[in-house]
Each structure stands twice: as structure tokens, then as C-alpha cells.
C-alpha atoms as a PDB file:
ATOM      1  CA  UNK A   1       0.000   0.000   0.000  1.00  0.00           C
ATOM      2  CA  UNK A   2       1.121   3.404  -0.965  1.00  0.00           C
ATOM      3  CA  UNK A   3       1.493   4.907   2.731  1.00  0.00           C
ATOM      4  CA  UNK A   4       4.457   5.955   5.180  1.00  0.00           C
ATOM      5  CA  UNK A   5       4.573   6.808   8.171  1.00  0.00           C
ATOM      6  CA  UNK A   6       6.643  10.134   8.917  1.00  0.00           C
ATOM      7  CA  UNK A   7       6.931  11.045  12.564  1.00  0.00           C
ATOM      8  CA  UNK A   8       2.998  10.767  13.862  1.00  0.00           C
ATOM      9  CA  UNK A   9       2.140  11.188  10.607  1.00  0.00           C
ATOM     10  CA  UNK A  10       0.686   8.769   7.786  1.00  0.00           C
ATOM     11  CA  UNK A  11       1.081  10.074   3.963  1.00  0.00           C
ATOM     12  CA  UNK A  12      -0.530   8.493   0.765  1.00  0.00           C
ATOM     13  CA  UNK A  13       2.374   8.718  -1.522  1.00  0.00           C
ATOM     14  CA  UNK A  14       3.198   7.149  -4.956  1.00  0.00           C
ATOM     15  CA  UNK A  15       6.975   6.851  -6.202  1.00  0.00           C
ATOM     16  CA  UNK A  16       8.665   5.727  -9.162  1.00  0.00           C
ATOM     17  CA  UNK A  17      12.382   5.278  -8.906  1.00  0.00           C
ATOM     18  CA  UNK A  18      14.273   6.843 -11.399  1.00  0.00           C
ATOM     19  CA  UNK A  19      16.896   4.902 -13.784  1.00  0.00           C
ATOM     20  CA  UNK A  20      20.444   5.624 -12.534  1.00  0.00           C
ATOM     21  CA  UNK A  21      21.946   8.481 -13.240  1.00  0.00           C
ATOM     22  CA  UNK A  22      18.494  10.091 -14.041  1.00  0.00           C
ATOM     23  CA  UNK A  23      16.822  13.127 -11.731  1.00  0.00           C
ATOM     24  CA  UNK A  24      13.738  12.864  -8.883  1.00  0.00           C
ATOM     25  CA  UNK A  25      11.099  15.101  -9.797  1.00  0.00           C
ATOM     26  CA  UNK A  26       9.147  15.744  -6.318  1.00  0.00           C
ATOM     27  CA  UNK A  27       5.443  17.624  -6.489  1.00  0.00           C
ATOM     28  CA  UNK A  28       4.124  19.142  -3.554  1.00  0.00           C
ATOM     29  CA  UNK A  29       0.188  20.219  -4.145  1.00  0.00           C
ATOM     30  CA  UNK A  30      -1.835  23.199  -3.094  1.00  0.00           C
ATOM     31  CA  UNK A  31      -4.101  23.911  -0.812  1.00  0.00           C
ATOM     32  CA  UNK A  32      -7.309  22.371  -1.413  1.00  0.00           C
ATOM     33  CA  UNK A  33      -5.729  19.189  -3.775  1.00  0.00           C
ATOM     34  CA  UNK A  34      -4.269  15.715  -3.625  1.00  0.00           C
ATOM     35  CA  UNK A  35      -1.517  14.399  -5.945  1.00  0.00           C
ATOM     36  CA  UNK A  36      -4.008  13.427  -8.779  1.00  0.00           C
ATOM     37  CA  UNK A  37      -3.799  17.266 -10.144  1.00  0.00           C
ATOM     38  CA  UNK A  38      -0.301  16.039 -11.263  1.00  0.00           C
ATOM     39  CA  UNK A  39      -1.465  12.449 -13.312  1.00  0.00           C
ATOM     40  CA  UNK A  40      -1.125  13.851 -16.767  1.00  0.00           C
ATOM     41  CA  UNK A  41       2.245  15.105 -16.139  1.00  0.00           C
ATOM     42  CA  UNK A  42       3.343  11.882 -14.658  1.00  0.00           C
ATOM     43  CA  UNK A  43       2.092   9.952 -17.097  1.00  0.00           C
ATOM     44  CA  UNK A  44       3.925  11.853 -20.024  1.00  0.00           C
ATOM     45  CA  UNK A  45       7.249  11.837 -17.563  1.00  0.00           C
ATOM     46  CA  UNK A  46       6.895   8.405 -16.887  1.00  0.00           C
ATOM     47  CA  UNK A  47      10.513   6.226 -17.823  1.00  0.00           C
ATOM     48  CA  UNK A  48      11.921   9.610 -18.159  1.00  0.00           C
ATOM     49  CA  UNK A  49      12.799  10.141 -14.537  1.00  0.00           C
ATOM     50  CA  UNK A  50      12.062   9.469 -11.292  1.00  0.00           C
ATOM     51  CA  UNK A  51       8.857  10.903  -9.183  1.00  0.00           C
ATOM     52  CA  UNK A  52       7.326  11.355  -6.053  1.00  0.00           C
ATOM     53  CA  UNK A  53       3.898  12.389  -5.431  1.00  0.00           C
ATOM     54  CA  UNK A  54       2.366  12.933  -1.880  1.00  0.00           C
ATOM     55  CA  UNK A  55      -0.905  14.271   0.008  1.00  0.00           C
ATOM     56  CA  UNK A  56       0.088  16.658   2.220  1.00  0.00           C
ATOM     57  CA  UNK A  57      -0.876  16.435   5.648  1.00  0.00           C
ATOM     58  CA  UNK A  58      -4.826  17.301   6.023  1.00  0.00           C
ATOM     59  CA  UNK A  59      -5.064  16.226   2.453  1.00  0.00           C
ATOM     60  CA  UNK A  60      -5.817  12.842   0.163  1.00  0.00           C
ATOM     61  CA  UNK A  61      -5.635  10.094   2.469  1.00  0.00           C
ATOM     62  CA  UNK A  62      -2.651  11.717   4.469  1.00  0.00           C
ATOM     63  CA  UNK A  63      -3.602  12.164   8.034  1.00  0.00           C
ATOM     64  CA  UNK A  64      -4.426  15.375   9.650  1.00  0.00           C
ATOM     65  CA  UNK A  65      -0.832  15.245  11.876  1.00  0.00           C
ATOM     66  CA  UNK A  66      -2.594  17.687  14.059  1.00  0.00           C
ATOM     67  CA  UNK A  67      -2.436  19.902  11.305  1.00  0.00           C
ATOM     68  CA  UNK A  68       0.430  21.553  10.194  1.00  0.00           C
ATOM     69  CA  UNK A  69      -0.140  25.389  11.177  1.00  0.00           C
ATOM     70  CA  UNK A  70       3.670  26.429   9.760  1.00  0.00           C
ATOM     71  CA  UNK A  71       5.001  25.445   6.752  1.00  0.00           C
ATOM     72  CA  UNK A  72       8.152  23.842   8.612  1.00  0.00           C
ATOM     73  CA  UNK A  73       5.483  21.181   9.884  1.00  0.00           C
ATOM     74  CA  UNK A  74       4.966  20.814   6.028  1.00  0.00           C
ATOM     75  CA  UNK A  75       8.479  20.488   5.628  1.00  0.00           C
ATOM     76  CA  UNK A  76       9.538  17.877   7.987  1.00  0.00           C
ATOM     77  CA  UNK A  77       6.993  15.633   6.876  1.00  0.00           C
ATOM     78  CA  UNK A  78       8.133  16.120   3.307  1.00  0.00           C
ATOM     79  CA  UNK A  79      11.784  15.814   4.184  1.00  0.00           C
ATOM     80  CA  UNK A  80      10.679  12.267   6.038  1.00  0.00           C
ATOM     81  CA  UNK A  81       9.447  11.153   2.903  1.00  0.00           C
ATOM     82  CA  UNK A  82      12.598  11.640   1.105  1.00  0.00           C
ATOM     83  CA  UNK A  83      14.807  10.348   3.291  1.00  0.00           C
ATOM     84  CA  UNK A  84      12.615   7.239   3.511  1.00  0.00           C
ATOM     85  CA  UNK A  85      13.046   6.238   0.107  1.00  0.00           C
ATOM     86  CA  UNK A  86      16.989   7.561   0.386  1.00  0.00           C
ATOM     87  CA  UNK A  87      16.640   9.914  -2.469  1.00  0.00           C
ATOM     88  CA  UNK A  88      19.548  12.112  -1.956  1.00  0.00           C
ATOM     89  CA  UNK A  89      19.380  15.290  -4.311  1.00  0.00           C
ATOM     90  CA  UNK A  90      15.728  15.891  -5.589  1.00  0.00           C
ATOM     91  CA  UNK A  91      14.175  18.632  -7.971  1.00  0.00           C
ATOM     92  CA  UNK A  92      11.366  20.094  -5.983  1.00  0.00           C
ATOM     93  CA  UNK A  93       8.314  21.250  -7.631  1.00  0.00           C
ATOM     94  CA  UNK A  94       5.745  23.084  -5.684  1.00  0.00           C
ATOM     95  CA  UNK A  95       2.504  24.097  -6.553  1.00  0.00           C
ATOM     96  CA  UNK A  96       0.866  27.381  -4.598  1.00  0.00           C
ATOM     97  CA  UNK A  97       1.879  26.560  -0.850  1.00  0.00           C
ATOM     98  CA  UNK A  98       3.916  23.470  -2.258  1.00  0.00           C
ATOM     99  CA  UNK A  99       6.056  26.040  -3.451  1.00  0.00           C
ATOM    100  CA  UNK A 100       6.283  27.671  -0.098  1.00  0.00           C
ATOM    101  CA  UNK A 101       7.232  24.566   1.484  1.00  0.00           C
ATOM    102  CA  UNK A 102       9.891  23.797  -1.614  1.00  0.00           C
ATOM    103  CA  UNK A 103      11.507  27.114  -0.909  1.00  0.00           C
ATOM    104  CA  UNK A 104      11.505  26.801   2.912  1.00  0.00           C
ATOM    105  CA  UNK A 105      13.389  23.095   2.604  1.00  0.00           C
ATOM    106  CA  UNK A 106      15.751  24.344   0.501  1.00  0.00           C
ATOM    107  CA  UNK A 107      16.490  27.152   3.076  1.00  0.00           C
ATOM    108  CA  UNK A 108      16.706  24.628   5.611  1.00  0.00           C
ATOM    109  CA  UNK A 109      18.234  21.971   3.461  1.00  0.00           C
ATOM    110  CA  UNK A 110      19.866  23.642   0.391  1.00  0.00           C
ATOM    111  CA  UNK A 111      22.476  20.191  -0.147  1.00  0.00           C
ATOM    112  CA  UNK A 112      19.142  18.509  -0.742  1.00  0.00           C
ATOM    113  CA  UNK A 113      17.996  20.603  -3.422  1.00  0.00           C
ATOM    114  CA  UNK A 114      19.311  20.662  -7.351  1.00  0.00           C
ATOM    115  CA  UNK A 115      16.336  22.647  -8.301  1.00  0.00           C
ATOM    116  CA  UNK A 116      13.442  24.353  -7.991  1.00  0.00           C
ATOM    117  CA  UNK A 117      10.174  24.971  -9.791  1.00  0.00           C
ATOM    118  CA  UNK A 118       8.051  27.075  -8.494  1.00  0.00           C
ATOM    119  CA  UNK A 119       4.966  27.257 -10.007  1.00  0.00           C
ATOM    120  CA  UNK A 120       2.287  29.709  -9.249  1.00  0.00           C
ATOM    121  CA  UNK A 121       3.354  30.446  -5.711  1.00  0.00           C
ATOM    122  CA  UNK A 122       5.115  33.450  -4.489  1.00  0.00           C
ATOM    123  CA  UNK A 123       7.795  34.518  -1.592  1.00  0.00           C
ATOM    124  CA  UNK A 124       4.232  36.095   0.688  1.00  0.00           C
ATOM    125  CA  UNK A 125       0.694  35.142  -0.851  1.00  0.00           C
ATOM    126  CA  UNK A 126      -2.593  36.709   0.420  1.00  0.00           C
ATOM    127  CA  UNK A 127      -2.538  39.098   3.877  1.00  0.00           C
ATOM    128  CA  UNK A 128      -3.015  37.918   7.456  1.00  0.00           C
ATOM    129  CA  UNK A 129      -6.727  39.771   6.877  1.00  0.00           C
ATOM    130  CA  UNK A 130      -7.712  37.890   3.350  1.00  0.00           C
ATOM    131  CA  UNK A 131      -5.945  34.881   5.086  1.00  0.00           C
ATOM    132  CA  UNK A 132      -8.135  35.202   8.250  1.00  0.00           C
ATOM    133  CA  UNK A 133     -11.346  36.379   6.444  1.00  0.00           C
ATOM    134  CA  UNK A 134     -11.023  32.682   4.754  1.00  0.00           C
ATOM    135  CA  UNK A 135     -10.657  30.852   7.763  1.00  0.00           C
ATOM    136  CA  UNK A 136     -13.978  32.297   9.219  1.00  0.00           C
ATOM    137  CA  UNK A 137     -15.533  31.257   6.519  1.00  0.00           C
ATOM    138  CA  UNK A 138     -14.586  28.083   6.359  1.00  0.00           C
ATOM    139  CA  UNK A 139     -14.974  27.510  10.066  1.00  0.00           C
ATOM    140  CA  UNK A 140     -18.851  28.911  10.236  1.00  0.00           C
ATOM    141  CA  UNK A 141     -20.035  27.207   6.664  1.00  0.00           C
ATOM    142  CA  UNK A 142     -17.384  24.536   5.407  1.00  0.00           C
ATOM    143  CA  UNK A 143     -15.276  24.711   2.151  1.00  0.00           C
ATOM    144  CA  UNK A 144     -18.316  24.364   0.031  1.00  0.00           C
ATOM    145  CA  UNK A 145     -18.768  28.115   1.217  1.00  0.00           C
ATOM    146  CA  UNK A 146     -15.717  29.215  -1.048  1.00  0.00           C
ATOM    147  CA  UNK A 147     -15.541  26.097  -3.446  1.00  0.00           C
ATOM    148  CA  UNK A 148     -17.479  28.651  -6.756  1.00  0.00           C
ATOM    149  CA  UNK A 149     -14.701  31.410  -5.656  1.00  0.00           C
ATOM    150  CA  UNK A 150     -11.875  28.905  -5.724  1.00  0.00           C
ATOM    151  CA  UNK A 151     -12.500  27.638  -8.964  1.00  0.00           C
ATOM    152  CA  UNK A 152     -12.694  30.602 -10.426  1.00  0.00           C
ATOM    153  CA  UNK A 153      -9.479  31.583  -9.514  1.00  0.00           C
ATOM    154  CA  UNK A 154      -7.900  27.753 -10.491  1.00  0.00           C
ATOM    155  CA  UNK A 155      -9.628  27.616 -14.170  1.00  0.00           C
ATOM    156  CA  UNK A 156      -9.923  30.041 -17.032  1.00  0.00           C
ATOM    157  CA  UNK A 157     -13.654  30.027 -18.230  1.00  0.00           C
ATOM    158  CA  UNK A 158     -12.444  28.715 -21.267  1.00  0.00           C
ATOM    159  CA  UNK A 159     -11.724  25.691 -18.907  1.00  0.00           C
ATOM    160  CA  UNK A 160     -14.989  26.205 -17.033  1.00  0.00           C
ATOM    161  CA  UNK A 161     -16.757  26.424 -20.678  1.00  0.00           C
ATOM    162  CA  UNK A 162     -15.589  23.291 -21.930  1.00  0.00           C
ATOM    163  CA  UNK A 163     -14.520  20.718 -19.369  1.00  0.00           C
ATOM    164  CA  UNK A 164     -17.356  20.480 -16.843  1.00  0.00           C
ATOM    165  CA  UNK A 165     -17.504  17.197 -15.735  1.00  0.00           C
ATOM    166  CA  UNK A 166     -13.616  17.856 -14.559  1.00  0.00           C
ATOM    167  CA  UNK A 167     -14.176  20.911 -13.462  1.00  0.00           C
ATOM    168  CA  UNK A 168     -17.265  19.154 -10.807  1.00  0.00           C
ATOM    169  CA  UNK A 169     -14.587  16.438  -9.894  1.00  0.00           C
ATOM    170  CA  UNK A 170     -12.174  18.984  -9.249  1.00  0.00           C
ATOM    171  CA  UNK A 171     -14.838  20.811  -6.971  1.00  0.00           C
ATOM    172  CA  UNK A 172     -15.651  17.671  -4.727  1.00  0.00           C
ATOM    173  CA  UNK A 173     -11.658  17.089  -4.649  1.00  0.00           C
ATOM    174  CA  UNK A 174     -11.646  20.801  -2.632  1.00  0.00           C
ATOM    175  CA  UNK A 175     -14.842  20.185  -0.902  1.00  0.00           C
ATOM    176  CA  UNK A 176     -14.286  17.045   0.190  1.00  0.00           C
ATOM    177  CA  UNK A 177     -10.700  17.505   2.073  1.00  0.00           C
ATOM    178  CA  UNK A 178     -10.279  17.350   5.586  1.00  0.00           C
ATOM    179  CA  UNK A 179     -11.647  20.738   7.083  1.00  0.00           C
ATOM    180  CA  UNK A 180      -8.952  21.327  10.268  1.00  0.00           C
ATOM    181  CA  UNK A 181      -6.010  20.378   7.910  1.00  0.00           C
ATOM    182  CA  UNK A 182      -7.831  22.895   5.148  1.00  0.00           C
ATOM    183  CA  UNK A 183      -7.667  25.482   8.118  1.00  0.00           C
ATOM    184  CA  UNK A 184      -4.363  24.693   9.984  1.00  0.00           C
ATOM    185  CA  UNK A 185      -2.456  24.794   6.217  1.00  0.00           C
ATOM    186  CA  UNK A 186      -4.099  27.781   5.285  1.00  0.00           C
ATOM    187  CA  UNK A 187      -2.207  29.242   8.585  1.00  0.00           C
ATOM    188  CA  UNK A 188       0.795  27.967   7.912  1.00  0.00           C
ATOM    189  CA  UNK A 189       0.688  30.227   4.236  1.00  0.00           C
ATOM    190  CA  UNK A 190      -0.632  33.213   6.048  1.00  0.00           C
ATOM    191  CA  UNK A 191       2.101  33.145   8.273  1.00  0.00           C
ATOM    192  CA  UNK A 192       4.865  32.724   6.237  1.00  0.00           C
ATOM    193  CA  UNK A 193       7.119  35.188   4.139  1.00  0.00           C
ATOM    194  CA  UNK A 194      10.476  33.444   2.339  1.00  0.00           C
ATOM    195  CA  UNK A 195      10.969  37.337   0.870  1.00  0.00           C
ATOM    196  CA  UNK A 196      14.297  37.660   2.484  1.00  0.00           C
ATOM    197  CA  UNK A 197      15.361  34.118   2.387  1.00  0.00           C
ATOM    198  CA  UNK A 198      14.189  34.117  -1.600  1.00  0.00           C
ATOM    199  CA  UNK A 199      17.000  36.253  -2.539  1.00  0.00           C
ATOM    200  CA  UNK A 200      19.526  33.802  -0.911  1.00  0.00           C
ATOM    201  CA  UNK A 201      18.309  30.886  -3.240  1.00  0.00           C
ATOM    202  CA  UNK A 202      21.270  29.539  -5.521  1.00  0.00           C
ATOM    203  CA  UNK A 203      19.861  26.382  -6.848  1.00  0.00           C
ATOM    204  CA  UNK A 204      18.996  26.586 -10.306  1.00  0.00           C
ATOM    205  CA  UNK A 205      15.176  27.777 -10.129  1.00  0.00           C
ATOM    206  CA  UNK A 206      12.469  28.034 -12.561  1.00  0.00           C
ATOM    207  CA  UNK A 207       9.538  30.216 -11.731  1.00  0.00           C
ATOM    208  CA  UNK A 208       6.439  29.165 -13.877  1.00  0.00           C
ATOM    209  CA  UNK A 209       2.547  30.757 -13.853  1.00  0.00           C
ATOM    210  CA  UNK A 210      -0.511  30.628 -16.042  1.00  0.00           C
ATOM    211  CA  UNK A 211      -1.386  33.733 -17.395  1.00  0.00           C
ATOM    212  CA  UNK A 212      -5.254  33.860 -15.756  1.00  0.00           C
ATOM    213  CA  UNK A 213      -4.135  32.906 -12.542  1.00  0.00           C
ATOM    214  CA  UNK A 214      -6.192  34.745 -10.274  1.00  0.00           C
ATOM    215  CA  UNK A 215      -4.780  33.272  -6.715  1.00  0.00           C
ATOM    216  CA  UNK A 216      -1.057  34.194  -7.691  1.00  0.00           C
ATOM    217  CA  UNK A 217      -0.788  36.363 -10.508  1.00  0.00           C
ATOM    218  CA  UNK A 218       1.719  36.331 -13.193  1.00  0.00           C
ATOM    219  CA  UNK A 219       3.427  39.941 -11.786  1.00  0.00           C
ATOM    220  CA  UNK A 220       3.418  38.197  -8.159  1.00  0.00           C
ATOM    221  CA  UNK A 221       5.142  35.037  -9.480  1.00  0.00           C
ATOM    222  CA  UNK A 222       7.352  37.399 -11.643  1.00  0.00           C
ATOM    223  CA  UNK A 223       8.573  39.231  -8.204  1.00  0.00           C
ATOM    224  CA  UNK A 224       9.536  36.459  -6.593  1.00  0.00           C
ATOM    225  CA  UNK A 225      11.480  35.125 -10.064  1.00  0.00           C
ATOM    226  CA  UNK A 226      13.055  38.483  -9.576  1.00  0.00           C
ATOM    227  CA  UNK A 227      13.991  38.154  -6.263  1.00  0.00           C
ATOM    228  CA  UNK A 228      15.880  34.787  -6.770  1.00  0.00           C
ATOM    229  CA  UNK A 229      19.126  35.119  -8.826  1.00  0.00           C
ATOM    230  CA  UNK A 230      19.454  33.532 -11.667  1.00  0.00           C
ATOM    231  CA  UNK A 231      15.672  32.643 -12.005  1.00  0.00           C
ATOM    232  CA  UNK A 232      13.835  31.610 -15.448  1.00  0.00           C
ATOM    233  CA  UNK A 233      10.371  32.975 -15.459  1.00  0.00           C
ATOM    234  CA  UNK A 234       7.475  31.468 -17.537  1.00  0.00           C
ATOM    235  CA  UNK A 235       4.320  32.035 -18.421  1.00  0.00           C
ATOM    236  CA  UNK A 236       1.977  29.427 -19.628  1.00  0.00           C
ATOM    237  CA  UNK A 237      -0.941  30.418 -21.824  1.00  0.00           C
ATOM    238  CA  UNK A 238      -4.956  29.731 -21.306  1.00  0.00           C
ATOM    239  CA  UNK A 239      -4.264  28.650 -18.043  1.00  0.00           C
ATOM    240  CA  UNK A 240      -5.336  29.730 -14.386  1.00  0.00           C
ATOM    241  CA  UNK A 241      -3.859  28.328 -11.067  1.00  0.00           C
ATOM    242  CA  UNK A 242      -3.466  25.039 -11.509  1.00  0.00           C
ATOM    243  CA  UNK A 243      -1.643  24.488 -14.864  1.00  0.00           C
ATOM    244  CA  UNK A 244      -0.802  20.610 -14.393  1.00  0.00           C
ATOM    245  CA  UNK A 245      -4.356  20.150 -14.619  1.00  0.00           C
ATOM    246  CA  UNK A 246      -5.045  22.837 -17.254  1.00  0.00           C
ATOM    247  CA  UNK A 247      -2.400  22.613 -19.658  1.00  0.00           C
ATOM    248  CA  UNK A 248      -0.366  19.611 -18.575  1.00  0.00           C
ATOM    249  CA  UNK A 249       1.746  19.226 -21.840  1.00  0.00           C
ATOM    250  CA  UNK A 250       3.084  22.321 -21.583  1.00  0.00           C
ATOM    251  CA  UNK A 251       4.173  22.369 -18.231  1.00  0.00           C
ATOM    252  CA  UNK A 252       5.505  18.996 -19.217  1.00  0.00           C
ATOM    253  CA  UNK A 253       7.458  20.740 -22.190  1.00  0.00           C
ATOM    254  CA  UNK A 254       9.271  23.220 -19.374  1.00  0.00           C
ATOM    255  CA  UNK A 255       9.492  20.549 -17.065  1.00  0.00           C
ATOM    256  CA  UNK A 256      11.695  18.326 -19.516  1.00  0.00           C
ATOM    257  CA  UNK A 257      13.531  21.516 -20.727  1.00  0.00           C
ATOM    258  CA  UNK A 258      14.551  23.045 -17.191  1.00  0.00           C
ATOM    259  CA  UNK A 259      15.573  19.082 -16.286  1.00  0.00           C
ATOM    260  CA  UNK A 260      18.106  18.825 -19.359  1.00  0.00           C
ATOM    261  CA  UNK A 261      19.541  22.297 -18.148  1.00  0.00           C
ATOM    262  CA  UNK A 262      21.061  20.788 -14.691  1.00  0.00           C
ATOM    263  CA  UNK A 263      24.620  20.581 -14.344  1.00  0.00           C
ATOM    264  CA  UNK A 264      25.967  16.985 -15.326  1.00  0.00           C
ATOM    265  CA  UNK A 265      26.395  15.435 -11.735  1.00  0.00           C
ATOM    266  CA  UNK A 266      23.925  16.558  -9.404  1.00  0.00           C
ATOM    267  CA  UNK A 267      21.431  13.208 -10.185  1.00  0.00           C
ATOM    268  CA  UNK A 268      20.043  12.140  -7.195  1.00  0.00           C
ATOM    269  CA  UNK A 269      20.155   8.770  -5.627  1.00  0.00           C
ATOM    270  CA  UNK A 270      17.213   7.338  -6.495  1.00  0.00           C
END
């Protein structure tokens, strides 16, 4: 069965070793998602190199850990994973607050980093009142209270137009997650500001947003490229927050291209 457990804390994970000499591709989700948003891209990556998927804690079938109210509580459990399955040097690719937690390990843990991608996240997202305003809601009338609002911000209507029986499954997969680890990991992102540890990042680093994101917009995602030397910054067309669901091929595409780019040497262990 697909589960280890990290500390206190059970996570559904899936892993495919990578060939030697070939990189670890690790995707940490958003808020509100388990690891299926990433399928299509795993299934075009697949024999390429290796990956990890995991629910985060509160998420999936991952326990609820007691939450994880920081995003170091993220981290640890994350770091667990990978030193369960001895991967040495991964290429982290977070999602929203996956990318907060990818940019937090790597300040805590920069010899287990070869890369980044950061993908529609930012260095500070949202304000401690926007962040709080959320968790009332939440609190007094469950997720299903924001689900419309969330969506809109995750999909381009082109998305909404045409794709609607994804677009309800991707609805129930937000509704349907664990309410207290929905609330504690919303915490941990309004808490948390990497804008001075950002601009100490020297792993190679590819910033990456779609271009109707309404959660973490393209200039947001830009400032945070800009704060990170070095950085690539990409945009990815007729697509909103969640781009491995929207337009999987050509974050796949990027993906593959940022991957070749890696100096010859840092592979991890897997």
C-alpha cells in the first residue's frame, strides 16, 4: 500500500524510482488538492525520470498530523518522505503553498535541493486579513462556502466552458478535504514570508505561472522570479492556477527543458 509513516504522521504517496543516473522530480500540491492534479504530467514523464507524489498532511488520504499550522510542519513531513526512500538530491516542484514549502526546505536543506520549480506560488501570498477572512468562513459554513470562488481563480472560463464534468470532480476534490487540515495549512501560508530568504536561493530555479491565474498572478510570481538570482520565469498560456491540470503538456514541455539544463552530476540517488 502506498502509505508511510513520517513522525505521527501517515502520507498516501506514490513513487517511481528513477533509472540511474536520471533526476527525482518531487510535487508538492496546493491547498485544497491531492496528488491526482499532477497524473497527466506523470504519465507523459513516466521512464523519463524518477517521481514522487504525496498528500500533504490534512489532504488525500494523508492524516491530519494535528495539522500543520507552519510550513516547517509541512516540511519535515516532506523531508521524512525523502529520506525514507533515500533519495539524496531531488528537484522540488511546488505548486501554490507546495512552493512555499519547496523554498523553505531548501532554506533549511539547500544540499538537498538541485532545483526548484516554483509554479504559481510566491515569496508572501494573500494578507493575514484575506488569510483570516477565509478561515472564518470556512470555520462557520465549510469549504463548500468558497468552493465557486476557488474555482474561479484555479480555471480560465475557457476551462470552465468546456470541461465540466472535470471541473465538478475537481470541486468535490476541494470540498471534500479534511476541514482542520484545510484550516491549519491555510495558517501555515498566512504566516509565512520566504521574501528575504528568496533572494539567498542559488539552486537553479524556474519560476512558472498561467497567465489567468487569479490566486497568484503572473506579476506576483514574476517578483519572486526576480527576487531569486538567476531565475527563469514562464508564463503558460490559457491557463489559471493550476496548470498541471489545465495545460499539462506544456508544463511537461518546461518541465523536460529546465531538467536537461542541470549541471551533469547533481542526479540524485534514487
Amino acid at each position: 500500500m502506498p502509505f508511510v509513516t513520517v513522525g505521527s504522521v501517515t502520507l498516501h504517496h506514490r513513487y517511481r524510482p528513477a533509472r540511474r543516473n536520471r533526476h527525482t522530480l518531487v510535487f508538492i500540491n496546493s491547498l485544497g488538492t491531492d496528488f491526482r492534479i499532477w497524473d497527466d504530467v506523470l504519465s507523459a514523464l513516466d521512464g523519463e525520470m524518477g517521481t514522487l507524489v504525496y498528500d500533504k498532511r490534512g489532504h488525500g488520504l494523508s492524516d491530519n498530523g494535528g495539522g500543520g499550522r507552519s510550513i516547517d510542519d509541512h516540511v519535515d513531513d516532506l523531508l521524512g518522505l525523502i529520506d525514507h526512500f533515500s533519495l539524496g538530491r531531488v528537484v522540488l516542484c511546488g505548486l501554490s503553498v507546495g512552493g512555499m514549502v519547496a523554498q523553505r526546505l531548501y532554506t533549511r536543506h539547500p544540499r538537498a535541493v538541485e532545483g526548484l520549480v516554483l509554479m504559481d506560488t510566491a515569496h508572501k501570498i494573500g494578507t493575514q486579513e484575506s488569510w483570516n477572512s477565509r478561515i472564518a468562513t470556512v470555520e462557520r459554513d465549510g469549504i463548500d462556502a468558497i468552493a465557486d470562488g476557488v474555482l474561479k481563480v484555479w480555471f480560465t472560463p475557457g476551462f470552465h466552458a468546456a470541461r465540466a464534468a472535470d471541473l465538478a470532480g475537481c470541486r468535490n476534490m476541494l470540498t471534500r478535504q479534511d476541514l482542520a487540515g484545510y484550516i491549519a495549512t491555510c495558517m501555515a501560508v498566512r504566516d509565512a514570508d520566504f521574501t528575504d530568504a528568496a533572494r539567498w536561493i542559488k539552486a537553479p530555479t524556474l519560476c512558472v505561472v498561467g497567465d489567468q491565474d487569479g490566486s497568484t498572478p503572473p506579476a506576483l510570481v514574476r517578483s519572486l522570479a526576480e527576487l531569486i538570482p538567476g531565475a527563469r520565469f514562464e508564463v503558460i498560456r490559457d491557463a489559471g492556477h493550476i496548470p498541471c491540470v489545465e495545460q499539462p503538456a506544456a508544463l511537461t514541455a518546461l518541465l523536460r527543458d529546465f531538467v536537461a539544463s542541470l549541471p551533469i552530476g547533481t542526479q540524485s540517488n534514487g
